[in-house]
Protein backbone atom coordinates (compact mmCIF):
# COMPACT_ATOMS: atom_id res chain seq x y z
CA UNK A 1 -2.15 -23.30 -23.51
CA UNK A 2 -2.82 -24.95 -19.89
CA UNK A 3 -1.66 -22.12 -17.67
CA UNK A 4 -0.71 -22.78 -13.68
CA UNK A 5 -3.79 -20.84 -12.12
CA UNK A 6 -7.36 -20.89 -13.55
CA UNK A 7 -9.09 -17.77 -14.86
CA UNK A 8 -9.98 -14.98 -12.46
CA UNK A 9 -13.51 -13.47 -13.63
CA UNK A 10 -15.55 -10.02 -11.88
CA UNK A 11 -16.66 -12.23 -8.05
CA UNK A 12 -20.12 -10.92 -7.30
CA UNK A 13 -23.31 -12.32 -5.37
CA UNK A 14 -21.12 -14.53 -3.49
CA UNK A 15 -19.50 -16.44 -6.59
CA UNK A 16 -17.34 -16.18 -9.52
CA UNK A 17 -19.02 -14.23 -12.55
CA UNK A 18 -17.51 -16.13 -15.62
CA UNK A 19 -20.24 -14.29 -18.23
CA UNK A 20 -18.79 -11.03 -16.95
CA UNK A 21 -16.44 -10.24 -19.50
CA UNK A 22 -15.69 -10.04 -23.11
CA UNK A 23 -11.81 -9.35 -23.44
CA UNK A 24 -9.38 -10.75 -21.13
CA UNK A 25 -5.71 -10.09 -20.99
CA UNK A 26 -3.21 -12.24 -19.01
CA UNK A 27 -0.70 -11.91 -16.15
CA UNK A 28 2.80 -12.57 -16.34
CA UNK A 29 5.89 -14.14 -13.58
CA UNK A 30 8.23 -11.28 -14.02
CA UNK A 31 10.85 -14.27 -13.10
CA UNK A 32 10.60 -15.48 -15.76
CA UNK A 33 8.35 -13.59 -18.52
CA UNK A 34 5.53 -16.63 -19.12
CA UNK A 35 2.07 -16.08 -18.85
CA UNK A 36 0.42 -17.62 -15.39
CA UNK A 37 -3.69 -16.83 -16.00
CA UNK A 38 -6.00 -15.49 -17.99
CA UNK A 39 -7.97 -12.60 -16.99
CA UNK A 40 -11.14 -11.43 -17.63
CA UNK A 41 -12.23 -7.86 -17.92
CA UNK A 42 -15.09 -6.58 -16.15
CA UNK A 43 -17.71 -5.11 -18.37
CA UNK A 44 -19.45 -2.14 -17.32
CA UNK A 45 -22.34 -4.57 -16.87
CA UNK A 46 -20.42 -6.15 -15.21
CA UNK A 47 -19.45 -3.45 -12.34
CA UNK A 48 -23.21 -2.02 -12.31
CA UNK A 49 -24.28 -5.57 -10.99
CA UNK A 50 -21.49 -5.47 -8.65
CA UNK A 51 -22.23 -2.44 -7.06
CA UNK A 52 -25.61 -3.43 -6.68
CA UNK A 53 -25.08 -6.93 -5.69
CA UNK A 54 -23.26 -4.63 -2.74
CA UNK A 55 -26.20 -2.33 -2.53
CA UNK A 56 -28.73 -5.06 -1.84
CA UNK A 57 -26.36 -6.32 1.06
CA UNK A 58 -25.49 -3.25 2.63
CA UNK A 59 -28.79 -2.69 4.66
CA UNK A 60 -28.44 -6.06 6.74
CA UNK A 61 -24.31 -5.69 7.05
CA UNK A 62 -24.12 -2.74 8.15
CA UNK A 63 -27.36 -3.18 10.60
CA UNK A 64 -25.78 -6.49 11.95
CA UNK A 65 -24.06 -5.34 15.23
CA UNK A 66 -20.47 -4.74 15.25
CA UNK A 67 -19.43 -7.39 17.38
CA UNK A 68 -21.27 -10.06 14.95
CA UNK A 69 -19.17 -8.47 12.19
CA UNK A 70 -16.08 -9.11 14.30
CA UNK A 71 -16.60 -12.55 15.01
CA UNK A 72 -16.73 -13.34 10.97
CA UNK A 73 -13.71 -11.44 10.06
CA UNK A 74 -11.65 -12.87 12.88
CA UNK A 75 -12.53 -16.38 11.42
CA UNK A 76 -11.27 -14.77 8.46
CA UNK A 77 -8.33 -14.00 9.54
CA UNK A 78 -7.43 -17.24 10.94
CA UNK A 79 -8.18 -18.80 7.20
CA UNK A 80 -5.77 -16.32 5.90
CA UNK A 81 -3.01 -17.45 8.71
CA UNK A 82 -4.07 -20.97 7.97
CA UNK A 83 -3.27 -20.93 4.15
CA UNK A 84 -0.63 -18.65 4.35
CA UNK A 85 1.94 -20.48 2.45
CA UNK A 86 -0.92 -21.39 -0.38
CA UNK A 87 -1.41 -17.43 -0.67
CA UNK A 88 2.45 -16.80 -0.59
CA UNK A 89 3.37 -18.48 -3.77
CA UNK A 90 0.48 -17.18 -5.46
CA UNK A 91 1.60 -13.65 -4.56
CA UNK A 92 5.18 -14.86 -5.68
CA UNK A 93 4.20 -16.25 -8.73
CA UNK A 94 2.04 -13.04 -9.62
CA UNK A 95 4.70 -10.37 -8.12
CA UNK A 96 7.84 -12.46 -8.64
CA UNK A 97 8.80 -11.39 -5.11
CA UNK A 98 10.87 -13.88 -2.87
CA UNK A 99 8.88 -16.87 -1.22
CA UNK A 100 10.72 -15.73 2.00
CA UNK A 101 9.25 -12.18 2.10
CA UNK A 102 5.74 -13.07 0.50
CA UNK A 103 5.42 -15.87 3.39
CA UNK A 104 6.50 -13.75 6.32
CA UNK A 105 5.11 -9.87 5.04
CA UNK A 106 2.45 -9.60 2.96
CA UNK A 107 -0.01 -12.46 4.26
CA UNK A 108 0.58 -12.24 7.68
CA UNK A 109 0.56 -8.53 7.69
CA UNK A 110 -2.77 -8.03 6.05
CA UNK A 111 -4.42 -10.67 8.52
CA UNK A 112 -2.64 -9.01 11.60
CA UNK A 113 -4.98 -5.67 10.54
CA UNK A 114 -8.34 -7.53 9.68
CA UNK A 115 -7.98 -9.00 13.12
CA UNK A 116 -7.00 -5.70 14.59
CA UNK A 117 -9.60 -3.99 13.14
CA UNK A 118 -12.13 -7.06 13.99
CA UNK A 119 -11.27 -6.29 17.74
CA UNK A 120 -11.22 -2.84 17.36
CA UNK A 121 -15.10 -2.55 16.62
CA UNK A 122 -15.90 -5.39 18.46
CA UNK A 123 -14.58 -3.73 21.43
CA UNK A 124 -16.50 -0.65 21.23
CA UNK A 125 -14.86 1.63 17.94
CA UNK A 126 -18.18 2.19 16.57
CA UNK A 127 -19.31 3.92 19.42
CA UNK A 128 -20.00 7.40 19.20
CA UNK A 129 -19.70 10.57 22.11
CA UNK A 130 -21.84 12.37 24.60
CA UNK A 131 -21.67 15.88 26.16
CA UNK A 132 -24.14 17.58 28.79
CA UNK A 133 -24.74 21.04 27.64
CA UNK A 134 -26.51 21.81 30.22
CA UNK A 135 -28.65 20.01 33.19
CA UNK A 136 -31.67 19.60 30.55
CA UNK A 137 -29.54 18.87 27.39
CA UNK A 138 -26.90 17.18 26.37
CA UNK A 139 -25.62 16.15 22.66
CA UNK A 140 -24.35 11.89 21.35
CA UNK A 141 -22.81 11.15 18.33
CA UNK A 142 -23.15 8.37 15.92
CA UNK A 143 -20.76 6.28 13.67
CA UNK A 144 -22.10 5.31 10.81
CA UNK A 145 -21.59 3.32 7.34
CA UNK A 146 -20.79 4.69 4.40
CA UNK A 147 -22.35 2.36 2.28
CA UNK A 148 -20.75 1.06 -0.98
CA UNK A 149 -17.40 1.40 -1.04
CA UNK A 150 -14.55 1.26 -4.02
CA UNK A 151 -10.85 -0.31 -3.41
CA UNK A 152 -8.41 0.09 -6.18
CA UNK A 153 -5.41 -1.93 -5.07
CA UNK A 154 -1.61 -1.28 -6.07
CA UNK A 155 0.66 -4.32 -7.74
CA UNK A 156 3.45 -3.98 -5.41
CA UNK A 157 1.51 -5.74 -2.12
CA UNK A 158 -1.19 -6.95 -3.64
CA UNK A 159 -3.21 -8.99 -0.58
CA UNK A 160 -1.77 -6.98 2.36
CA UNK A 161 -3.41 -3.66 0.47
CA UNK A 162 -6.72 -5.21 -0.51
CA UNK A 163 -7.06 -6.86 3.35
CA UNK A 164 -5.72 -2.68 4.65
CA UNK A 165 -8.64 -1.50 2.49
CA UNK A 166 -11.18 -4.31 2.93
CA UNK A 167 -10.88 -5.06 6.63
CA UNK A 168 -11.93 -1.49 7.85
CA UNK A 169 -14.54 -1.32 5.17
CA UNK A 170 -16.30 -4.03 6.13
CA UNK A 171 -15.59 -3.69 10.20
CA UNK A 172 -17.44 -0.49 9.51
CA UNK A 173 -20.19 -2.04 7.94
CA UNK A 174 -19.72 -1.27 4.40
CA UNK A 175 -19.63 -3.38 1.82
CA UNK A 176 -17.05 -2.94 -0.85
CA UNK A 177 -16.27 -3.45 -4.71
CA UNK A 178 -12.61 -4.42 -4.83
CA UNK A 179 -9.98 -4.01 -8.01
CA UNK A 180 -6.76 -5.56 -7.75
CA UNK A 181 -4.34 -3.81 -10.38
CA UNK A 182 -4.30 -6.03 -13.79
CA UNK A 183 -0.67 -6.80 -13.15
CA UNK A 184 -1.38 -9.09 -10.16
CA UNK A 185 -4.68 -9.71 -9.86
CA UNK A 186 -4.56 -13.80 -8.59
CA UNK A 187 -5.21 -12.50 -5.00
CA UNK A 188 -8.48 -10.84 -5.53
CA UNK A 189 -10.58 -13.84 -5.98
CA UNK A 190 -9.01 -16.26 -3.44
CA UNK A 191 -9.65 -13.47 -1.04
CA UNK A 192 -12.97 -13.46 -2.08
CA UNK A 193 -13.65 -16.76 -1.62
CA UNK A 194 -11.88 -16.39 2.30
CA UNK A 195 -14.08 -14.21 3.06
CA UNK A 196 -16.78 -16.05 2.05
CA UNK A 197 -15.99 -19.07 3.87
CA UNK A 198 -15.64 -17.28 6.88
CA UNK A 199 -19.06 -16.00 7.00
CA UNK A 200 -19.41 -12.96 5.33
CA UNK A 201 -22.49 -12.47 3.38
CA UNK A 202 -22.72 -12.64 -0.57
CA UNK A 203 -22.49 -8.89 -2.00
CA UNK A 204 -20.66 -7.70 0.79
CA UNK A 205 -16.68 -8.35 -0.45
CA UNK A 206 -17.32 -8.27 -4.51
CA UNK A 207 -14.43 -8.20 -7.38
CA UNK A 208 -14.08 -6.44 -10.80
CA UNK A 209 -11.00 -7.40 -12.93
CA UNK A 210 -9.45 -5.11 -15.29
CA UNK A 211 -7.19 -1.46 -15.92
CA UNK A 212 -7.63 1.87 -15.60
CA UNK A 213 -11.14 2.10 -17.42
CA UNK A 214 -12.30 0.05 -15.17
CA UNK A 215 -11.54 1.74 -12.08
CA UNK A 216 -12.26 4.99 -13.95
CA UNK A 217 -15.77 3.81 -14.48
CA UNK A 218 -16.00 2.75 -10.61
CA UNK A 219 -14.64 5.53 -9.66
CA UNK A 220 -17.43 7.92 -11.07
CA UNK A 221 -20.48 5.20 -10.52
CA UNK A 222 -23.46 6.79 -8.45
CA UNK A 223 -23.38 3.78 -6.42
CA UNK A 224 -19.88 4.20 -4.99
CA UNK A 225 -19.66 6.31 -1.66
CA UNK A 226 -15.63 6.34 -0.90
CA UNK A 227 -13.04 5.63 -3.17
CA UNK A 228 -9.88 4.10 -1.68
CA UNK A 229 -6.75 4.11 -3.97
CA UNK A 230 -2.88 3.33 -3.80
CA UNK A 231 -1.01 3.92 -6.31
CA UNK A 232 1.31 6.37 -7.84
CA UNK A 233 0.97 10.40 -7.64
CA UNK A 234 -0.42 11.19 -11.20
CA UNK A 235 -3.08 8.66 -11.50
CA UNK A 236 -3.71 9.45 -7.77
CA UNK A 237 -4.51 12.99 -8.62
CA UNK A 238 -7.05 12.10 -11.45
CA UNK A 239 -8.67 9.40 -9.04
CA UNK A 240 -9.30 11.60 -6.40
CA UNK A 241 -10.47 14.55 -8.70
CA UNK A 242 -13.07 12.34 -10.36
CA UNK A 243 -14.21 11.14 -6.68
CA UNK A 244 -14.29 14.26 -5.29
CA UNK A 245 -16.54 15.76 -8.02
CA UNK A 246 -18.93 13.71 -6.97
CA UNK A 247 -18.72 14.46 -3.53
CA UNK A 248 -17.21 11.15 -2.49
CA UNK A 249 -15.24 10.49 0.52
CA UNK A 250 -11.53 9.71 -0.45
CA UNK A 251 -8.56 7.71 0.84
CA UNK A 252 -5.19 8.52 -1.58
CA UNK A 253 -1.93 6.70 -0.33
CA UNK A 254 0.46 7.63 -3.08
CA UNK A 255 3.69 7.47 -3.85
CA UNK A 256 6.73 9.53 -2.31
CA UNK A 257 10.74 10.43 -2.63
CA UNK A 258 11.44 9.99 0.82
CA UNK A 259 14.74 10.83 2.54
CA UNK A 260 16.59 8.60 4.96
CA UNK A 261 18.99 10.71 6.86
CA UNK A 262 22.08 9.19 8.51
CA UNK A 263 23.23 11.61 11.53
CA UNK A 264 27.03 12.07 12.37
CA UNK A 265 26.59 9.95 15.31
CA UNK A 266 24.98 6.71 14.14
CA UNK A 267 25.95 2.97 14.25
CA UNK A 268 27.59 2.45 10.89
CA UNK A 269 26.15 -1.07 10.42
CA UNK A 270 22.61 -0.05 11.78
CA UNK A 271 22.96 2.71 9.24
CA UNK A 272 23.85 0.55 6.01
CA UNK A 273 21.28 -1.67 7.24
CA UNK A 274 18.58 0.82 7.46
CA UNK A 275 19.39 2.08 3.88
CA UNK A 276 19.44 -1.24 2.49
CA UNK A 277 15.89 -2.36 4.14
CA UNK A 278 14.77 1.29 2.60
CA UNK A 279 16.50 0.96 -1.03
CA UNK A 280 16.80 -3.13 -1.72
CA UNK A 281 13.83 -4.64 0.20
CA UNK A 282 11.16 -5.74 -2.04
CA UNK A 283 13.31 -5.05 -5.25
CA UNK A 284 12.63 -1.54 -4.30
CA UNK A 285 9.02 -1.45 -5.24
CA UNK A 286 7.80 0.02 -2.11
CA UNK A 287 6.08 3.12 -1.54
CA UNK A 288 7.88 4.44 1.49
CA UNK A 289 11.54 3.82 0.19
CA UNK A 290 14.20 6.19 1.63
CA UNK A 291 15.48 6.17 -1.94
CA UNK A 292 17.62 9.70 -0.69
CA UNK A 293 20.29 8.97 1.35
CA UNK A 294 21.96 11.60 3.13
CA UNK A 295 25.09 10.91 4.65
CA UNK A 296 27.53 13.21 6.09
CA UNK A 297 30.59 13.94 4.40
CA UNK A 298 32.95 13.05 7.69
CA UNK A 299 31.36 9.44 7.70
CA UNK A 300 31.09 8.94 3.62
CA UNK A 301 33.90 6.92 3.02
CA UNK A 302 33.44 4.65 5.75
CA UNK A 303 29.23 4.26 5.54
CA UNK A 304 30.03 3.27 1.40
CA UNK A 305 32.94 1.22 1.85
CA UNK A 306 30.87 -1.07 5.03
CA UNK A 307 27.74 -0.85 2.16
CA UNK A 308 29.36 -2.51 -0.61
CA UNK A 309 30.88 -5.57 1.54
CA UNK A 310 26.55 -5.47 3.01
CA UNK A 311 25.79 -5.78 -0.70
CA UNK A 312 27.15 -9.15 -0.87
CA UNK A 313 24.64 -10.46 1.10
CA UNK A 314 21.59 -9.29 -1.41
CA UNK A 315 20.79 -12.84 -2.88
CA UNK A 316 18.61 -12.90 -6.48
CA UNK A 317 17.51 -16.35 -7.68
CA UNK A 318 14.95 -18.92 -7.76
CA UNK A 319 11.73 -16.90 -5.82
CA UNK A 320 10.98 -19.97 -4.11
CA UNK A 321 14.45 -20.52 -2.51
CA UNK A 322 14.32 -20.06 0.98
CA UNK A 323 17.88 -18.11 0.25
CA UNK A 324 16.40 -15.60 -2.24
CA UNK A 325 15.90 -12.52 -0.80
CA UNK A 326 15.98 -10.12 -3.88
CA UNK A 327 13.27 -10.63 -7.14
CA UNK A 328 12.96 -9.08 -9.66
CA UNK A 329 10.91 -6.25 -10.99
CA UNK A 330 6.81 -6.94 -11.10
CA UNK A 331 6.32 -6.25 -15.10
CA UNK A 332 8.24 -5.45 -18.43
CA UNK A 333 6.73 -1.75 -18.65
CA UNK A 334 7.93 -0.98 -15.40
CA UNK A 335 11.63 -3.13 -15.91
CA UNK A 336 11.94 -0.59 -19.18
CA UNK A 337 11.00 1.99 -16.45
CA UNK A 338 13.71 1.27 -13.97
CA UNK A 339 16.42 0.62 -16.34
CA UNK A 340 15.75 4.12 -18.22
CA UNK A 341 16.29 5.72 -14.66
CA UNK A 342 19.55 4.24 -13.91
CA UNK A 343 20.65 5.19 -17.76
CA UNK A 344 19.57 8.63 -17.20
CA UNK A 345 22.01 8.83 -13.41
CA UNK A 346 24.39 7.57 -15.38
CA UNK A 347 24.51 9.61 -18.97
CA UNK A 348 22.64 13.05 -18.22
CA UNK A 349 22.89 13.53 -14.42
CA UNK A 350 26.21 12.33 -14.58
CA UNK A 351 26.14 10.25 -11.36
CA UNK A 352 29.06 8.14 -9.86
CA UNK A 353 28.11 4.31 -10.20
CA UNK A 354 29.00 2.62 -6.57
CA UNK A 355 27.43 -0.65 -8.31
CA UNK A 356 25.03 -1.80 -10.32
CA UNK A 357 24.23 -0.78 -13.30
CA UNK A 358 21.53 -1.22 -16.24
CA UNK A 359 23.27 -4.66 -17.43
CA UNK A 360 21.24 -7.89 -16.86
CA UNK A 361 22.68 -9.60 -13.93
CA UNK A 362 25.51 -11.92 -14.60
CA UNK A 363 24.06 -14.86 -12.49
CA UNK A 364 21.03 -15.28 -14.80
CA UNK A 365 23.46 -16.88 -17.55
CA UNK A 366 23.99 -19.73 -15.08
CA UNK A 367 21.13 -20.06 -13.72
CA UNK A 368 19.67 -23.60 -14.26
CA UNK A 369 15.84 -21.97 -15.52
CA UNK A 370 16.93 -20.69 -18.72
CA UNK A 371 13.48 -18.98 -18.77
CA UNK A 372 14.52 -16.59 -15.38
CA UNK A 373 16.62 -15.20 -18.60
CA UNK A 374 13.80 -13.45 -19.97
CA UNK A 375 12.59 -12.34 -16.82
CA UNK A 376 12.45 -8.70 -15.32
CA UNK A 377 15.97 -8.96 -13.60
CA UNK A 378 17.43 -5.42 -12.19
CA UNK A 379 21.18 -5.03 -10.42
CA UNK A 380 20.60 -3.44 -6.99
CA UNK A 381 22.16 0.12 -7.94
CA UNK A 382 24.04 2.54 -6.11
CA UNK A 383 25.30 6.13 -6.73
CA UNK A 384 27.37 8.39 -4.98
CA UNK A 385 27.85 11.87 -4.99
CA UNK A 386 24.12 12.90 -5.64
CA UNK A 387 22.47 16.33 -6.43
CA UNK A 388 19.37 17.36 -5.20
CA UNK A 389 18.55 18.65 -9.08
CA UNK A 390 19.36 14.93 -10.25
CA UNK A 391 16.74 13.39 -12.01
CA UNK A 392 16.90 10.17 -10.26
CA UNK A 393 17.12 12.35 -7.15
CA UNK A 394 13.66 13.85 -7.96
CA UNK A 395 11.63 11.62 -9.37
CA UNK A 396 10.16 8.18 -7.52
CA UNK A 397 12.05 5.54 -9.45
CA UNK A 398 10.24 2.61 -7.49
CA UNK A 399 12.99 -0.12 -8.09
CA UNK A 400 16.41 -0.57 -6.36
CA UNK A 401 17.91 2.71 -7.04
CA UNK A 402 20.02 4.35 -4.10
CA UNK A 403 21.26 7.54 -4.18
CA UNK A 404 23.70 9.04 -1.68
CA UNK A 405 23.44 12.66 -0.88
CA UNK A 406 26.50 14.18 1.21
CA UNK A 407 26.22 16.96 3.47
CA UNK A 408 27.95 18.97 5.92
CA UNK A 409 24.76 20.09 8.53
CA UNK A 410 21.74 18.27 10.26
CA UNK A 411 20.14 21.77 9.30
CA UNK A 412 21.13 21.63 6.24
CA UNK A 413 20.21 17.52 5.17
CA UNK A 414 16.59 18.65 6.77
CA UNK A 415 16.07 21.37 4.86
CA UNK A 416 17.14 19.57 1.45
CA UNK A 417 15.07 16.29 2.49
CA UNK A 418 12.16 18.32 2.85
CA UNK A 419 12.31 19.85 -0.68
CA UNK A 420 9.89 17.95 -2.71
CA UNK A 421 6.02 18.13 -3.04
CA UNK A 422 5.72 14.60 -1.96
CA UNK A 423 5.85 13.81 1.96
CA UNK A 424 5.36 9.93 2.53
CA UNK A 425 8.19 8.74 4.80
CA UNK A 426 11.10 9.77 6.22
CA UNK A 427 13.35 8.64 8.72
CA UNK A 428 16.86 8.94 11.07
CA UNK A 429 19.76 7.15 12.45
CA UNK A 430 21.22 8.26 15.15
CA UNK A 431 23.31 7.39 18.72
CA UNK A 432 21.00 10.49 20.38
CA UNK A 433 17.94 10.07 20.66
CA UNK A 434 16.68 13.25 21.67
CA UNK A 435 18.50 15.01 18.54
CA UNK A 436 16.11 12.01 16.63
CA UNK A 437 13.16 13.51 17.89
CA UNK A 438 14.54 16.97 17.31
CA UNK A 439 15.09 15.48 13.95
CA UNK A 440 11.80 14.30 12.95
CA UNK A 441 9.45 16.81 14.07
CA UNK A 442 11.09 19.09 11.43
CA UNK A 443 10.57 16.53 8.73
CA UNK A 444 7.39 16.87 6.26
CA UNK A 445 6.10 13.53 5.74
CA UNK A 446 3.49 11.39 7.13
CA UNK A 447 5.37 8.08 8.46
CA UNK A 448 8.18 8.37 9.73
CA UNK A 449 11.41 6.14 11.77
CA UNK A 450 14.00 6.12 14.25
CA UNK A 451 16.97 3.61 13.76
CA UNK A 452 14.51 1.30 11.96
CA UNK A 453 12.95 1.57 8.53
CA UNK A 454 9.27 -0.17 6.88
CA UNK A 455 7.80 -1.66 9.39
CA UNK A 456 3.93 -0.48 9.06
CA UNK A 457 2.05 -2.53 12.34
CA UNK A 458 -1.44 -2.81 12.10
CA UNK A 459 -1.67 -0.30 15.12
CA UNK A 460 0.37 2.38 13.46
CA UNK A 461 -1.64 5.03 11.01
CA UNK A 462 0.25 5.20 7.65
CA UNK A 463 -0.51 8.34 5.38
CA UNK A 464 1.23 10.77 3.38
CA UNK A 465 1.31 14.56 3.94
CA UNK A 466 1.45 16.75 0.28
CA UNK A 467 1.30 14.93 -3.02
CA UNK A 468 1.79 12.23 -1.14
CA UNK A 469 -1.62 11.41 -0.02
CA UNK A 470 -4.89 11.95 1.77
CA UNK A 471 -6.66 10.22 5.15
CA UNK A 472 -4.42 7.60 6.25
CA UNK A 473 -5.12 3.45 6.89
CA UNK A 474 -4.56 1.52 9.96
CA UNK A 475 -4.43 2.69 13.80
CA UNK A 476 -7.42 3.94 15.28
CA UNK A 477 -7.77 6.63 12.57
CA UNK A 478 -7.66 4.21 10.08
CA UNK A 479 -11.26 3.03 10.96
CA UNK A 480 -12.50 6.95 11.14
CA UNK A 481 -12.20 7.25 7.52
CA UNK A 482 -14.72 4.70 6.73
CA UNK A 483 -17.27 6.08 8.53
CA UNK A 484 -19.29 9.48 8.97
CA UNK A 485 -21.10 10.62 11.96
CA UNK A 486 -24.21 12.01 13.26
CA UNK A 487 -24.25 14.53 15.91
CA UNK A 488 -28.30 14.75 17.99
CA UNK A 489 -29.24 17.41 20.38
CA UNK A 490 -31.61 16.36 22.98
CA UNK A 491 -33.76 19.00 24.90
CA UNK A 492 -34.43 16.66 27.49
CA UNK A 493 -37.20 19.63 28.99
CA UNK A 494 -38.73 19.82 25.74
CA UNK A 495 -38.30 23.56 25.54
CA UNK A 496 -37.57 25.12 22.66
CA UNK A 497 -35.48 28.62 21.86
CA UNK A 498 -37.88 31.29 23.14
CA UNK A 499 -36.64 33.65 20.59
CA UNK A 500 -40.00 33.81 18.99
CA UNK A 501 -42.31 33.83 21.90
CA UNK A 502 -44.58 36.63 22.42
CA UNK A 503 -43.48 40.30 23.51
């Protein structure tokens, strides 16, 4: 079978490795369930002669000065602006997310924070501190590299999360070994290649295809000095165990439950909109979903009657139709996922069904691709009437599952949106916006929005506070966590502590 997209092989030494593997698996268009490459598995072979492809390129990276290193990933990002569309229909093809969002998010956001973070140590981030102790002493600090780095990237955005991880890595100096999750791996490689073109050394930007035994085995290498992961909670928790028994540094932005909270005062239709963009956007597969909608009971009626005429305007189809704005779901595991959620609101929680439902879509048996039939399809869903012990209340569902929470108190929807161990996002609507503020202090999560929802700028740190994470990426901070620093004291008299001299 000739399939659309050639094979993608381990990228090491500043080419593709095509002896590197000796299984391969393939990945799918959830549009429409056929096959679109081959993949080959990385070997453990393989991944040793990654890592030390990176090892023999970290000295002169991370030695080149910081402004050099800027200059070669702002070329890169320019590339990635320059093929954008060319990257956004692979990422379609691979995610089976809409043309229209792949071309204006994912790309464009994950070259807006390699050039930030280009500028950022060009323009002095990798400079350390001073203090004056005293007239005769005083104390500097040093950034510096980590060395060889691992990035384990999530299926949901795949690009923008390996550019979030990979453009502070290298900025920093370090060199990284990059896994894109087996269910859309097509990016890894053409990033590769970018990066490549744009200057950056052989070693320093390397690729290993495969699952979770291979990023087991890269977590726990010797070689590997950070880990950086995204993903969901559980395998979260097992990555960062294994890295942190070895004393590596760690980056974990999991997943989350996160409550969108509508206050008695807010703009109806900025309200529906705001829990549409944080239940429907990206078929729901986003990290930072306000999944729990609380809504007052005095505004209820009104807020669900506005959201079901909104709805309407949630438009599945042909991913490359510039009308599309709704794919479907990235694989078949995770369509059985989804669809046993919204069975389970609807038999054992015992949920009221606003719309939706676990049916296939009706438009697919029109639709003029007979193959989108076999595709991973999902109704945008909506109940009503929510618990806080509901299962699909709980647990992250990571598809487009809203539920609707009433309540009677601010007090009381802060105190119930802050009852789970996971603390991603969270955000408000509201006419007031010093109640807003009031608002969001008291909620526990790491990101968080007023009368907006999702938007992550390169400038803004994004992290998650309990289960939901550790160290956060982007802003200013973002860069801090791939470095470590050195802290000299200089006795510029040459004295030393006299607490040994003579009687």
């Amino acid at each position: 079978m000739t399939l659309p997209y050639a094979p993608r092989f381990a990228y090491y030494d500043g080419k593709m490795q095509s002896g590197s593997s000796t299984s391969s698996f393939q990945t799918i268009d959830p549009a429409t369930a056929e096959p679109v490459a081959n993949i080959h598995s990385s070997t453990h072979g393989a991944i040793d002669a990654a890592i030390a492809s990176a090892q023999k390129a970290f000295p002169a990276w991370s030695a080149t000065p910081p402004i050099e290193r800027a200059r070669i990933l702002q070329r890169a990002a320019a590339l990635l602006r320059a093929r954008n569309d060319e990257l956004a229909r692979i990422e379609t093809r691979d995610t089976g997310k809409p043309f229209t969002e792949t071309s204006t998010v994912d790309v464009v956001t994950g070259a807006d924070v390699l050039e930030y973070m280009a500028n950022l140590v060009g323009g002095g981030g990798m400079n350390g501190e001073t203090a004056q102790l005293r007239p005769d002493a005083w104390v500097y600090t040093t950034k510096n590299s980590l060395g060889v780095c691992a990035g384990i990237g999530a299926w949901n955005y795949p690009i923008q999360i390996a550019l979030w991880k990979s453009a502070p890595c290298l900025a920093a100096g370090n060199c990284m070994v990059y896994k894109p999750s087996e269910f859309t791996p097509l990016h890894s490689t053409a990033l590769a290649e970018i990066y490549a073109e744009a200057g950056v050394p052989a070693g320093v930007f390397n690729v290993v295809q495969g699952g979770g035994d291979v990023g087991a085995y890269l977590t726990k290498h010797p070689g590997i000095a950070k880990v950086s992961f995204t993903g969901q909670v559980s395998t979260g928790q097992k990555v960062a165990g294994s890295a942190a028994g070895e004393m590596k540094y760690v980056t974990m932005e999991l997943g989350g439950k996160s409550a969108c909270i509508i206050l008695p005062d807010a703009d109806i239709e900025q309200a529906v909109d705001g829990a549409m963009m944080a239940n429907f956007f990206s078929t729901g597969q986003v990290c930072t979903n306000g999944t729990r909608v609380f809504v007052p009971e005095s505004i209820q009626a009104e807020f669900e009657k506005r959201l079901l005429e909104k709805m309407q305007h949630i438009r599945a189809g042909d991913v490359l139709d510039p009308a599309t704005n709704f794919g479907p779901l990235v694989s078949k595991p995770h369509h059985e996922k989804v669809i046993s959620y919204i069975k389970h609101g609807i038999e054992n929680d015992k949920a009221k069904l606003l719309c939706g439902g676990p049916e296939k879509p009706q438009w697919l048996s029109s639709h003029p691709n007979k193959a989108y039939a076999n595709g991973y399809w999902v109704q945008p869903t909506v109940f009503t009437n929510c618990t806080d012990s509901m299962k699909i209340v709980q647990e992250e569902i990571f598809g487009p599952v809203m539920s609707i929470l009433p309540y009677t108190t601010v007090s009381s929807a802060v105190s119930r949106a802050n009852a789970t161990n996971m603390g991603l996002a969270a955000g408000v609507f509201t006419s007031n916006l010093n109640l807003a503020h009031q608002v969001v202090a008291k909620l526990e999560a790491g990101i968080t929005w007023v009368n907006t929802w999702g938007e992550s700028p390169a400038e803004m740190s994004v992290g998650g506070w309990k289960m939901s994470g550790v160290g956060v990426e982007n802003g200013k901070n973002g860069l801090e966590a791939w470095v470590r620093t050195k802290s000299t004291l200089v006795e510029m008299g040459g004295a030393v502590p006299t607490v040994f001299a003579k009687l």
